[in-house]
Protein backbone atom coordinates (compact mmCIF):
# COMPACT_ATOMS: atom_id res chain seq x y z
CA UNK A 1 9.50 -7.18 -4.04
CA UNK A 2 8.04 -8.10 -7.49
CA UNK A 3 5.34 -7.68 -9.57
CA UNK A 4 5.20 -10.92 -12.06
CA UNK A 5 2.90 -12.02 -14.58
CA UNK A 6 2.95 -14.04 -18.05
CA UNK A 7 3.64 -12.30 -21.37
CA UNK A 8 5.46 -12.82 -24.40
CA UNK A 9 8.92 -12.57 -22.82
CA UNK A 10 11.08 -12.77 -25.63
CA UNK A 11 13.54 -9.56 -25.25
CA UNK A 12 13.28 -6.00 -24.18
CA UNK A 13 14.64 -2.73 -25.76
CA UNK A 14 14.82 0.21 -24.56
CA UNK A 15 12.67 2.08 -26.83
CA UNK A 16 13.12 5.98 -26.16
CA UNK A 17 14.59 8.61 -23.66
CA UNK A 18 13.76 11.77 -22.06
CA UNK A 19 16.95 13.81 -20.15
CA UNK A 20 19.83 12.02 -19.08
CA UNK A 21 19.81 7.91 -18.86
CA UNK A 22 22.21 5.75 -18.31
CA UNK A 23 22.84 2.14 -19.11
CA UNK A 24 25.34 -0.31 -18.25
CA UNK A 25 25.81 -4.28 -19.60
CA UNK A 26 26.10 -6.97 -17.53
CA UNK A 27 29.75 -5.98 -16.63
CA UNK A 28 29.20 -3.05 -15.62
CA UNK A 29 30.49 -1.46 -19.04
CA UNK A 30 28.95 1.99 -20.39
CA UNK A 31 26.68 1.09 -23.32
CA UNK A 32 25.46 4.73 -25.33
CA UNK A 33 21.51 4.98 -24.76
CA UNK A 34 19.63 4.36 -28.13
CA UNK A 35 16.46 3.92 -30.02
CA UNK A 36 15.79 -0.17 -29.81
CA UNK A 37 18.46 -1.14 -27.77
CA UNK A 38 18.31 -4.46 -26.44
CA UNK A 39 18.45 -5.09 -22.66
CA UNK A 40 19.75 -8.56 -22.15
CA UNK A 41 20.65 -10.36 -18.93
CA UNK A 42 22.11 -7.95 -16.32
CA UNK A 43 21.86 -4.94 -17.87
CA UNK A 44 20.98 -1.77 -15.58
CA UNK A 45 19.00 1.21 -16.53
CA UNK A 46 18.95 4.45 -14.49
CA UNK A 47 17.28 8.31 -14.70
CA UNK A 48 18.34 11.24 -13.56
CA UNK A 49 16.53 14.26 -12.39
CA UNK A 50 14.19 15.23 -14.59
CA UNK A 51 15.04 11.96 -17.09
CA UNK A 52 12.60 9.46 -18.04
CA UNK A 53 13.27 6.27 -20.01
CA UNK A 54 10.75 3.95 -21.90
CA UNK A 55 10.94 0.20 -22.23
CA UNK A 56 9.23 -2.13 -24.87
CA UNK A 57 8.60 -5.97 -24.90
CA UNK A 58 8.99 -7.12 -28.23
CA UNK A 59 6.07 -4.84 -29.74
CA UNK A 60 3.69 -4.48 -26.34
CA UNK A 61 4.34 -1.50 -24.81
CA UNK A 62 5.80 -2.06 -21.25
CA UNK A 63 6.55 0.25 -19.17
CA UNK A 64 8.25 4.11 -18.03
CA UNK A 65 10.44 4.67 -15.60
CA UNK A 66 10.29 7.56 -13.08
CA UNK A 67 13.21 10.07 -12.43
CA UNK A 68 15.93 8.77 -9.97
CA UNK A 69 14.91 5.47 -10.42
CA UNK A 70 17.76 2.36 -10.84
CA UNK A 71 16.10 -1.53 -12.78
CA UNK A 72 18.11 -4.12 -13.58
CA UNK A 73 17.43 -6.81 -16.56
CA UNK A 74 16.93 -10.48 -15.18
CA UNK A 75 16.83 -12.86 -17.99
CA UNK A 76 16.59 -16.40 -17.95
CA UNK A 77 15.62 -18.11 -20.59
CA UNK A 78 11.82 -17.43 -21.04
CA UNK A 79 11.70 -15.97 -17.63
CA UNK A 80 12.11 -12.25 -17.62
CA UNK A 81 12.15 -9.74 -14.98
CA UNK A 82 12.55 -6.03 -13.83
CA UNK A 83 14.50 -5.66 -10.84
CA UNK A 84 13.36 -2.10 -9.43
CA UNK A 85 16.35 -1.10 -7.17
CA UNK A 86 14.69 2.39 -6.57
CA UNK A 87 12.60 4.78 -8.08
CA UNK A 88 9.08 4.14 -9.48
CA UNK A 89 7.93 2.24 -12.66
CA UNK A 90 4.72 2.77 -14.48
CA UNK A 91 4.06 -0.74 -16.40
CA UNK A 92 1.00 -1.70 -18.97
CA UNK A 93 0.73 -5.37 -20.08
CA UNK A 94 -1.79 -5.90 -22.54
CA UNK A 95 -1.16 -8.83 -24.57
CA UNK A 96 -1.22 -12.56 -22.52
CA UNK A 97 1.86 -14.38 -21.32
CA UNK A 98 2.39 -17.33 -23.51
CA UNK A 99 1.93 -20.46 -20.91
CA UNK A 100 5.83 -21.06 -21.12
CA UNK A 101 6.54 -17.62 -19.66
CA UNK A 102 7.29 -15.45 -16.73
CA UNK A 103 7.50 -11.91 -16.46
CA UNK A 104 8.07 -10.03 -13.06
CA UNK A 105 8.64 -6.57 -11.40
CA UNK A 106 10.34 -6.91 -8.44
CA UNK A 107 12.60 -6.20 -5.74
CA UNK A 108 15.13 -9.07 -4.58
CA UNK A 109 12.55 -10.76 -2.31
CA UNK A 110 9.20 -9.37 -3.21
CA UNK A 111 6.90 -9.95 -6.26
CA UNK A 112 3.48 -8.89 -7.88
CA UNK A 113 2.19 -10.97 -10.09
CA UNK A 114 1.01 -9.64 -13.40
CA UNK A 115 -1.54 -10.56 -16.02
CA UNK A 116 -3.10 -8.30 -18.52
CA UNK A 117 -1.90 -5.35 -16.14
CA UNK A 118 -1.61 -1.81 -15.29
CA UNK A 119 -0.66 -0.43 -12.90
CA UNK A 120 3.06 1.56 -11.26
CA UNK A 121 5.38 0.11 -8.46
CA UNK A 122 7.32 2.32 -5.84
CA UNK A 123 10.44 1.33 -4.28
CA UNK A 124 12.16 3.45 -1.64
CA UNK A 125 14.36 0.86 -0.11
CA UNK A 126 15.03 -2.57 -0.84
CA UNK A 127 12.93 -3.63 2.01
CA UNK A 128 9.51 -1.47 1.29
CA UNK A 129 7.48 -1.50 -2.05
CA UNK A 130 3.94 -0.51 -3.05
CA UNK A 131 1.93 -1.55 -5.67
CA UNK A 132 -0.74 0.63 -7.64
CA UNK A 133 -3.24 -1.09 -9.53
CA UNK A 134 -5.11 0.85 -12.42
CA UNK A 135 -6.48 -2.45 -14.11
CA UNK A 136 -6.35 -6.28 -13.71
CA UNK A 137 -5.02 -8.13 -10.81
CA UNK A 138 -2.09 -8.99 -9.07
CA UNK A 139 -0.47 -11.02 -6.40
CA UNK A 140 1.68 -9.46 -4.21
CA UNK A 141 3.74 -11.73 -2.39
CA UNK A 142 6.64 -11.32 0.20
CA UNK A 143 9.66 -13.81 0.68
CA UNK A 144 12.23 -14.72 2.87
CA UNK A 145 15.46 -15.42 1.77
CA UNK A 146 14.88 -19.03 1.16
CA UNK A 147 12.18 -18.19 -1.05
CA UNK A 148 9.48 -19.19 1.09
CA UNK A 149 6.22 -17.33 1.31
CA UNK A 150 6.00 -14.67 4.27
CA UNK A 151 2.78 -13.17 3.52
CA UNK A 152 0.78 -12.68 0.27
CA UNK A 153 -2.35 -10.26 -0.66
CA UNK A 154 -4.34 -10.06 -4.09
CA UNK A 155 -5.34 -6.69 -5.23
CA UNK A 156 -7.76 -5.75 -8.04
CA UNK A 157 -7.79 -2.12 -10.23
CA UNK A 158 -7.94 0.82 -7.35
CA UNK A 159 -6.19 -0.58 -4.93
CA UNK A 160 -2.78 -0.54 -3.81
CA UNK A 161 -0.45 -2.81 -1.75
CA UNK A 162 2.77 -1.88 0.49
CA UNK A 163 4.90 -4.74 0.86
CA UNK A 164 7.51 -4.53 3.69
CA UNK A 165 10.30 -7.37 4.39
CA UNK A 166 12.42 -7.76 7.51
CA UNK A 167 15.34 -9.88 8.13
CA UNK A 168 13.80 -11.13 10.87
CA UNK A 169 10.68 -12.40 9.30
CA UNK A 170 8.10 -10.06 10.66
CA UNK A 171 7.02 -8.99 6.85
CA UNK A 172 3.35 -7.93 5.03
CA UNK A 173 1.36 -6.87 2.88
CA UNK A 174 -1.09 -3.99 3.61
CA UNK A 175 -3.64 -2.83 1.17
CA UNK A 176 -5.20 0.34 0.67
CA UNK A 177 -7.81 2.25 -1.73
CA UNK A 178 -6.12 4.11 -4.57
CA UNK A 179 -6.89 7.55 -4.76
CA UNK A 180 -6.10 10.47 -7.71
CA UNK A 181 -4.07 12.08 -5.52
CA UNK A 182 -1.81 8.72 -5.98
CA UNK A 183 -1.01 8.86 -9.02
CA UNK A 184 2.24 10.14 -10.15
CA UNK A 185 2.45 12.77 -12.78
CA UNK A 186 4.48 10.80 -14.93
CA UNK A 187 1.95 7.88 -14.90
CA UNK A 188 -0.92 10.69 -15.22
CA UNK A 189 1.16 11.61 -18.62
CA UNK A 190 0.73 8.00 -19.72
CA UNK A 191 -2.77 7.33 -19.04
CA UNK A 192 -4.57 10.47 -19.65
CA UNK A 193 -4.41 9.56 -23.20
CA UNK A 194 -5.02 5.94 -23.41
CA UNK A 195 -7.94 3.99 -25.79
CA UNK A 196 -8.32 1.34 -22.86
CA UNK A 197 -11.80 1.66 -21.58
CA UNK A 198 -10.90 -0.13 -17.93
CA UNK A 199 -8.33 2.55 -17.55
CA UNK A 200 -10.67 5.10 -18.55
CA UNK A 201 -13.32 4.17 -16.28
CA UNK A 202 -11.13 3.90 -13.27
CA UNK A 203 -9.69 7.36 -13.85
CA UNK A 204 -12.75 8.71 -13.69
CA UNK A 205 -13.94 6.46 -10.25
CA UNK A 206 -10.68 7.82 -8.91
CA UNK A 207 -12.07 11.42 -9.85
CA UNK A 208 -15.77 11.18 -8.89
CA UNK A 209 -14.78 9.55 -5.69
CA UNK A 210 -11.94 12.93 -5.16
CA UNK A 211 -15.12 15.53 -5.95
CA UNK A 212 -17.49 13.40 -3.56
CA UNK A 213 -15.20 13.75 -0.73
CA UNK A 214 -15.23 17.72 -0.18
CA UNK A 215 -19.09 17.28 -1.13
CA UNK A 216 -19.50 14.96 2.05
CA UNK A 217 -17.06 17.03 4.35
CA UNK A 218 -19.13 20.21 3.38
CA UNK A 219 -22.57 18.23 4.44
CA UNK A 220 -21.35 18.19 7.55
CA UNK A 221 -20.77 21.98 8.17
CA UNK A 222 -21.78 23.67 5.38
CA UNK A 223 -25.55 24.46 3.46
CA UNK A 224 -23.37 26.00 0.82
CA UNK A 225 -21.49 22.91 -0.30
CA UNK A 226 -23.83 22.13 -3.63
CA UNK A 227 -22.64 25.72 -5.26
CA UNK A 228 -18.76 25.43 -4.12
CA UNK A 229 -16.35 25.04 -7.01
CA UNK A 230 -12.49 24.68 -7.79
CA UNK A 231 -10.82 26.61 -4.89
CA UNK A 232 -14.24 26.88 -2.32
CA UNK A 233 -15.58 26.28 0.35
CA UNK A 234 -15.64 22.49 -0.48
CA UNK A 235 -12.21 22.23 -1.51
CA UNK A 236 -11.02 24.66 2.05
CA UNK A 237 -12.84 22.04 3.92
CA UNK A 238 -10.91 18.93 2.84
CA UNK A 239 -7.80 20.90 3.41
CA UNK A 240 -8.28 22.01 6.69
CA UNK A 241 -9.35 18.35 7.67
CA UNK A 242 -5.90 17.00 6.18
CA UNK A 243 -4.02 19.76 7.75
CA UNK A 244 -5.57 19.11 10.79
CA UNK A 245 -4.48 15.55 10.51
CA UNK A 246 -1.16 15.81 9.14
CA UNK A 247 -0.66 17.90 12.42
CA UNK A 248 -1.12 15.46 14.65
CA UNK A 249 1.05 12.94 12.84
CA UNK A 250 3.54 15.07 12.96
CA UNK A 251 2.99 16.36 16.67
CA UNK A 252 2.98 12.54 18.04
CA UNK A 253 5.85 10.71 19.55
CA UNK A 254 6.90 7.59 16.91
CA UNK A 255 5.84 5.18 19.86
CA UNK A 256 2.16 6.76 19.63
CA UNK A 257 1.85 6.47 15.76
CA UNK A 258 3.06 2.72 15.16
CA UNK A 259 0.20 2.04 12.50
CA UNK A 260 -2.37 4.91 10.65
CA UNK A 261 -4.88 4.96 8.28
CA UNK A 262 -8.03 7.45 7.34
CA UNK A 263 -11.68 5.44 7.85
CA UNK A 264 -15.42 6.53 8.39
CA UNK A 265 -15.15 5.69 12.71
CA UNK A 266 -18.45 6.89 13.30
CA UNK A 267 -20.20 5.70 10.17
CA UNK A 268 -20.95 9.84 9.10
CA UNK A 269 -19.22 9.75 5.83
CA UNK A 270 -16.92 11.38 6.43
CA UNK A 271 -12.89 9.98 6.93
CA UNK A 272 -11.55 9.64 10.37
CA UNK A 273 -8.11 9.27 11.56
CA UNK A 274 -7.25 5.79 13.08
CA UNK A 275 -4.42 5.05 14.82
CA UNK A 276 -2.48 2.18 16.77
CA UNK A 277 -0.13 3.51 19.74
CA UNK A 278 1.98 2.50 22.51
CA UNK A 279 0.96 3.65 25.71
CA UNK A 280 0.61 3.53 29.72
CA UNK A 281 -2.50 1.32 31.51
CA UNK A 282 -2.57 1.01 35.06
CA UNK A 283 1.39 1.52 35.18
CA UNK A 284 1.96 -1.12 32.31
CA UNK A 285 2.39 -0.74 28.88
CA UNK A 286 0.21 -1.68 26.19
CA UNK A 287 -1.02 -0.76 22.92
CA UNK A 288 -4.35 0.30 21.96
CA UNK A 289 -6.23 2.28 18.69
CA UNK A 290 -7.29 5.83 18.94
CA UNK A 291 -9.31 7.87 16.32
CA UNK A 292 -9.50 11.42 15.89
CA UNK A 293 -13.08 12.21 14.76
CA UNK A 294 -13.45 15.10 12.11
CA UNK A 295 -16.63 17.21 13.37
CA UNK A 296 -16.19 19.60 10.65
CA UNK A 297 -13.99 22.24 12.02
CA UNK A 298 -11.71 20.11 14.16
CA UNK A 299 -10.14 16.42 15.43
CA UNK A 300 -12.14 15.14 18.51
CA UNK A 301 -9.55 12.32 20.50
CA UNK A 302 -11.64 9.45 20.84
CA UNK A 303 -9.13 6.83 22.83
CA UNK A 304 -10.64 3.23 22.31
CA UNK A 305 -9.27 1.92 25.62
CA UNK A 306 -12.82 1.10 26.91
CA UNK A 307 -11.66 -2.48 27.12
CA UNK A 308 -7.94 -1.60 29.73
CA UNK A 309 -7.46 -5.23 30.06
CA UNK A 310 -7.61 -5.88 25.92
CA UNK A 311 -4.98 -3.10 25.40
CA UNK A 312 -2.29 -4.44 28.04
CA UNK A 313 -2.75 -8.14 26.97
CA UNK A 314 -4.67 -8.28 23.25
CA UNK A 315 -0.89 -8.90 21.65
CA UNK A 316 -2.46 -11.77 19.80
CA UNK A 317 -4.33 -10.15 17.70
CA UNK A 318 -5.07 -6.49 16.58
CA UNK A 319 -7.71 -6.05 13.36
CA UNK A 320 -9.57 -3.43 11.88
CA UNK A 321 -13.50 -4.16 10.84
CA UNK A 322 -15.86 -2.18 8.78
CA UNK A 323 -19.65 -2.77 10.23
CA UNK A 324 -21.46 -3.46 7.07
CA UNK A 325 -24.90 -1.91 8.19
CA UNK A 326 -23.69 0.84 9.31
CA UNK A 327 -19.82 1.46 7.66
CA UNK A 328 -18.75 2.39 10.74
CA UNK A 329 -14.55 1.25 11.32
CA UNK A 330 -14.39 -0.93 14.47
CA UNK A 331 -11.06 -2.20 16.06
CA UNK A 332 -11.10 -6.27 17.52
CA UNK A 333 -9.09 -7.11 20.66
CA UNK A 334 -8.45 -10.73 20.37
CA UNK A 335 -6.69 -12.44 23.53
CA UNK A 336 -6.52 -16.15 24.91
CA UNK A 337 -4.63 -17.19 27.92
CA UNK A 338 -5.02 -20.72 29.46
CA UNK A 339 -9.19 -21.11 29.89
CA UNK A 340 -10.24 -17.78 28.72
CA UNK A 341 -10.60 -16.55 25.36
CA UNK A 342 -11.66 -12.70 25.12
CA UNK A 343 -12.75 -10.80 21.97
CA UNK A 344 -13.57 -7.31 22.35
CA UNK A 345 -15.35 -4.74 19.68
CA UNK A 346 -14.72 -1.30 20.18
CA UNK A 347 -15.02 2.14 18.41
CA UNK A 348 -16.30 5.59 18.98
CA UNK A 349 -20.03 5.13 19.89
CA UNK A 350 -19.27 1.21 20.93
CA UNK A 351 -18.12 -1.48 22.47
CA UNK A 352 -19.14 -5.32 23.11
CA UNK A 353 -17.42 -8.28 23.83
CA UNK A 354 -17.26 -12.24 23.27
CA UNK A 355 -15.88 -14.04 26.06
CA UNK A 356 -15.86 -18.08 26.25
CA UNK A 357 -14.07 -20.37 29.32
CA UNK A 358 -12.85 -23.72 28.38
CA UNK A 359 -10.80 -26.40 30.29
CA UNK A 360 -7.26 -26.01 28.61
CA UNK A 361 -5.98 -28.99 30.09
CA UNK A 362 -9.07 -31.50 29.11
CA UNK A 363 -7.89 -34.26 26.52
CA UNK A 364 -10.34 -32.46 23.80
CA UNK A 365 -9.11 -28.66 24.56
CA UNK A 366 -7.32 -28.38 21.23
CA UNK A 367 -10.94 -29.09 19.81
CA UNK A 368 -12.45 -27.06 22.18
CA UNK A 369 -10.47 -24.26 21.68
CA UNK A 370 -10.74 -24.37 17.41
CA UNK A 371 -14.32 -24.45 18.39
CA UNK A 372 -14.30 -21.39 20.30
CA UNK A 373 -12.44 -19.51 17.59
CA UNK A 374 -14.79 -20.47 14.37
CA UNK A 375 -17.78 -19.48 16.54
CA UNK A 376 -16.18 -15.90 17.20
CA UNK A 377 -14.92 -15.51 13.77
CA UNK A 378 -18.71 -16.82 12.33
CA UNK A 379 -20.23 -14.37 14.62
CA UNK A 380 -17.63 -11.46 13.21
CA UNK A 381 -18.04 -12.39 9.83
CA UNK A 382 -22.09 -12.19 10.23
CA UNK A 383 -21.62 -8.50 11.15
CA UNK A 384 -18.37 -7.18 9.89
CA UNK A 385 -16.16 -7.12 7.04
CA UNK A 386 -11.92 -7.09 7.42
CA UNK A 387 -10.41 -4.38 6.65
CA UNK A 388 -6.64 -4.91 8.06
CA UNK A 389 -5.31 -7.50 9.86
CA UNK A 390 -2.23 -6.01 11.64
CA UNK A 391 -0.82 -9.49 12.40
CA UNK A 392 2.90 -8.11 12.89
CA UNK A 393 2.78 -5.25 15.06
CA UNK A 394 4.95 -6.19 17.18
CA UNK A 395 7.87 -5.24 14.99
CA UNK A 396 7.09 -1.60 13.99
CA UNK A 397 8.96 -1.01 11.08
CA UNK A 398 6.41 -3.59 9.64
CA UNK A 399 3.65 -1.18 10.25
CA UNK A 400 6.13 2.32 9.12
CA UNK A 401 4.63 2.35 5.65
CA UNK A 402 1.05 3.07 6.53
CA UNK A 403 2.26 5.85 8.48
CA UNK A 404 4.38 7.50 6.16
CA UNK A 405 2.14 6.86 3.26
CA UNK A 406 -0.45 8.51 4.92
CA UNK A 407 1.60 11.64 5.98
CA UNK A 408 2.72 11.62 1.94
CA UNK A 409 -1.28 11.82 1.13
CA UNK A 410 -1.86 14.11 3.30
CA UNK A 411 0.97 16.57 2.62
CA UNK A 412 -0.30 16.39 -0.86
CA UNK A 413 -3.48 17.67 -0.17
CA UNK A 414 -2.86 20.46 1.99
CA UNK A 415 -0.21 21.77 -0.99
CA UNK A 416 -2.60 22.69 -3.56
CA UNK A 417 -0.87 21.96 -7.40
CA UNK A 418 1.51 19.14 -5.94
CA UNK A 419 0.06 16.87 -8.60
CA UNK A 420 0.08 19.03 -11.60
CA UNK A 421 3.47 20.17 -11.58
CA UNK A 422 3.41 23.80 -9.56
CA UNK A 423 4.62 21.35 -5.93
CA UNK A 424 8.09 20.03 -5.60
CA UNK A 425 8.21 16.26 -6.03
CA UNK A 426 9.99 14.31 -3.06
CA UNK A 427 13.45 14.66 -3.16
CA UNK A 428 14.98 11.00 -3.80
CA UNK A 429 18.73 11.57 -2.84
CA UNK A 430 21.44 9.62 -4.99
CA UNK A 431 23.53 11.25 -7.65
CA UNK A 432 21.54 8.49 -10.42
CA UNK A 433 24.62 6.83 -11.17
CA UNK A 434 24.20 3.13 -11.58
CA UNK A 435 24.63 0.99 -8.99
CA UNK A 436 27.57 -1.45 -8.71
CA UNK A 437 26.21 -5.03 -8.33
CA UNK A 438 24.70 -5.08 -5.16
CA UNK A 439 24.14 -8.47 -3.59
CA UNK A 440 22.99 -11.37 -5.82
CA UNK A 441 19.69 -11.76 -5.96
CA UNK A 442 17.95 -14.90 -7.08
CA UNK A 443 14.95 -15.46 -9.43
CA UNK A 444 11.68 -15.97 -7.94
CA UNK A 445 9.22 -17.51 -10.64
CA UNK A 446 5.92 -16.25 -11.11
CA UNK A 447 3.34 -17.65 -9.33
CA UNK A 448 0.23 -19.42 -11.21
């Protein structure tokens, strides 16, 4: 994965370090850590526990690299990169790319492109990374090993992105809003502080949209909500609903929690749990969504199986919509076998469908067909707006990251201090010794 963008690319020095940090030259050789030391072509980088290092390009501040976290210098020419082998970096480019330049964060086959950026990456494995966007934009795009484009996604400031790559080709990119409880302290220790007014102003989105969302879990239970502070009722509400949540993550079978995500299902303002599942219909096995609805005190199971036939058969298509009259999180069924074409709607309080018969073995059926499938989506579009599009379900590890994401969010919240310091941080294993060269991995340029 790789997060690119254009910016005077000239060289890169390691400009300060906090703990114990290693680096290594393109041989693998020991080189001491020091103020201004250049990182040229291979060189690798790594923290320990507790160990942060900073890196400078030319005189733009670039970016900070988390504890137990592994880069690697890719330099070619005017094209520059940051290979993030694991561990989190925090990255702020404000000064534009000359047009001759490239400059990318990535992992071996994934990039985000970067322009006038800030924002922090996340790599667990060489196959998962997720993008958080503070300001600007960026591409995030996933590729095989040929270098051609799996799937790509464009996120803007308070969103993030969680790119996932398979061998097999059944990659994505799944985006997500940002929330405070996202950020990492050691990006909170580099933006709490800054001048820029765009980071400013989405630090405090991220914090009015944190204090709104006890406010709108209290409205729903509680008259006393307008006079709860730090530590109240308020706060013991949004608690109790993650809690309550993180349970039943935790209490399903993996086959019953392929895909999850928190939404408004009902359209009450308050956030829902969706999820997709793997279960038994009429003695066959299928996959449908089901939401847990938050009443206030407790999850109600709300199984969306209103349409059987959909969840033994929808496998070409699962999405999630957002009604935009209403708010309310709807799931789409899509299926098409020889003459029929079948597009169900379904969520709590709902369900409707959009069915169309054709004759798939007329000379125009290929016309026919596209015909059918612009009216459904015109007809969608006219009432909903996409939220996911969970085109590669089928392989589940593809859909892993929204789960465990989700369960990390949610964890969070329940453990009150976990972003200030007083919670443990995850526990990353490795011993932070560099790793030996790991499999060559080729450039991929930035994309326009």
């Amino acid at each position: 994965a790789a997060c690119g963008g254009r910016n005077r690319a000239a060289s890169m020095h390691l400009a300060k370090t906090e703990g114990t940090v290693t680096v290594a030259d393109g041989g693998g050789k020991a080189v001491s850590p020091m103020e201004r030391l250049g990182l040229y072509d291979g060189y690798q980088v790594a923290t320990r526990t507790e160990s942060h290092a900073w890196i400078d390009l030319d005189q733009a501040k670039l970016a900070k690299m988390d504890d137990d976290s592994q880069i690697e210098i890719r330099k070619d020419g005017r094209d520059l990169a940051v290979l993030v082998r694991s561990g989190g970096l925090f990255f702020n480019v404000t000064e534009p790319l000359e047009e001759d330049e490239t400059m990318n964060i990535r992992t071996s086959n994934m990039t985000a492109g970067i322009r006038g950026t800030c924002g922090w990456v996340e790599v667990t494995d060489q196959s998962h990374m997720r993008v958080s966007l503070l300001e600007g934009t960026v591409t995030c795009t996933v590729f095989d090993l040929m270098g051609r484009e799996l799937d790509s996604r464009t996120i803007s400031a308070g969103e993030t992105a969680d790119l996932v790559w398979h061998k097999d080709g059944e990659s994505s990119v799944q985006t997500d809003r940002l929330r405070l409880s996202d950020l990492p302290p050691y990006v909170l220790e580099e933006v709490e502080n800054t001048e820029d007014p765009a980071i400013l102003d989405m630090l405090e989105a991220l914090r009015q949209q944190e204090e709104s969302r006890p406010a709108e879990s209290e409205a729903s239970g509680s008259a006393e909500s307008e006079n709860a502070g730090p530590g109240g009722q308020a706060d013991d509400a949004g608690k109790n609903r993650s809690l309550a949540f993180l349970e039943l993550l935790n209490s399903l079978p993996p086959e019953e929690v392929m895909y999850a995500r928190l939404e408004d299902l009902n359209g009450d303002g308050l956030e829902d749990l969706l999820i997709l599942g793997e279960y038994e219909f009429s003695e066959t096995t299928g996959c449908c969504f089901t939401g847990y609805i938050w009443n206030g005190s407790s999850a109600d199971r709300i199984p969306f199986d209103k349409t059987e036939f959909m969840n033994m058969f929808g496998y070409s298509g699962y999405d999630v919509y957002r009604e935009k009259a209403t708010g309310a999180i709807y799931v789409r069924y899509y299926f098409h076998q020889d003459s029929l074409v079948y597009c169900a709607f379904e969520n709590a309080d709902d369900h409707f469908t959009l069915e169309y018969s054709y004759d798939f073995e007329a000379p125009d059926s290929t016309e026919e067909y596209e015909r059918i499938r612009a009216d459904i989506q015109a007809r969608t579009d006219e009432r909903f707006e996409l939220v996911e599009a969970l085109q590669f379900y089928e392989n589940r590890d593809s859909l892993r990251a929204s789960v465990e994401n989700l369960k990390k969010r949610l964890t969070e919240e329940t453990n009150a201090g976990a972003r200030n310091g007083t919670a443990a941080e995850p526990d990353r294993s490795g011993d932070g010794d560099l790793l030996p060269e790991i499999c060559s991995a080729f450039m991929i340029p930035a994309r326009p």
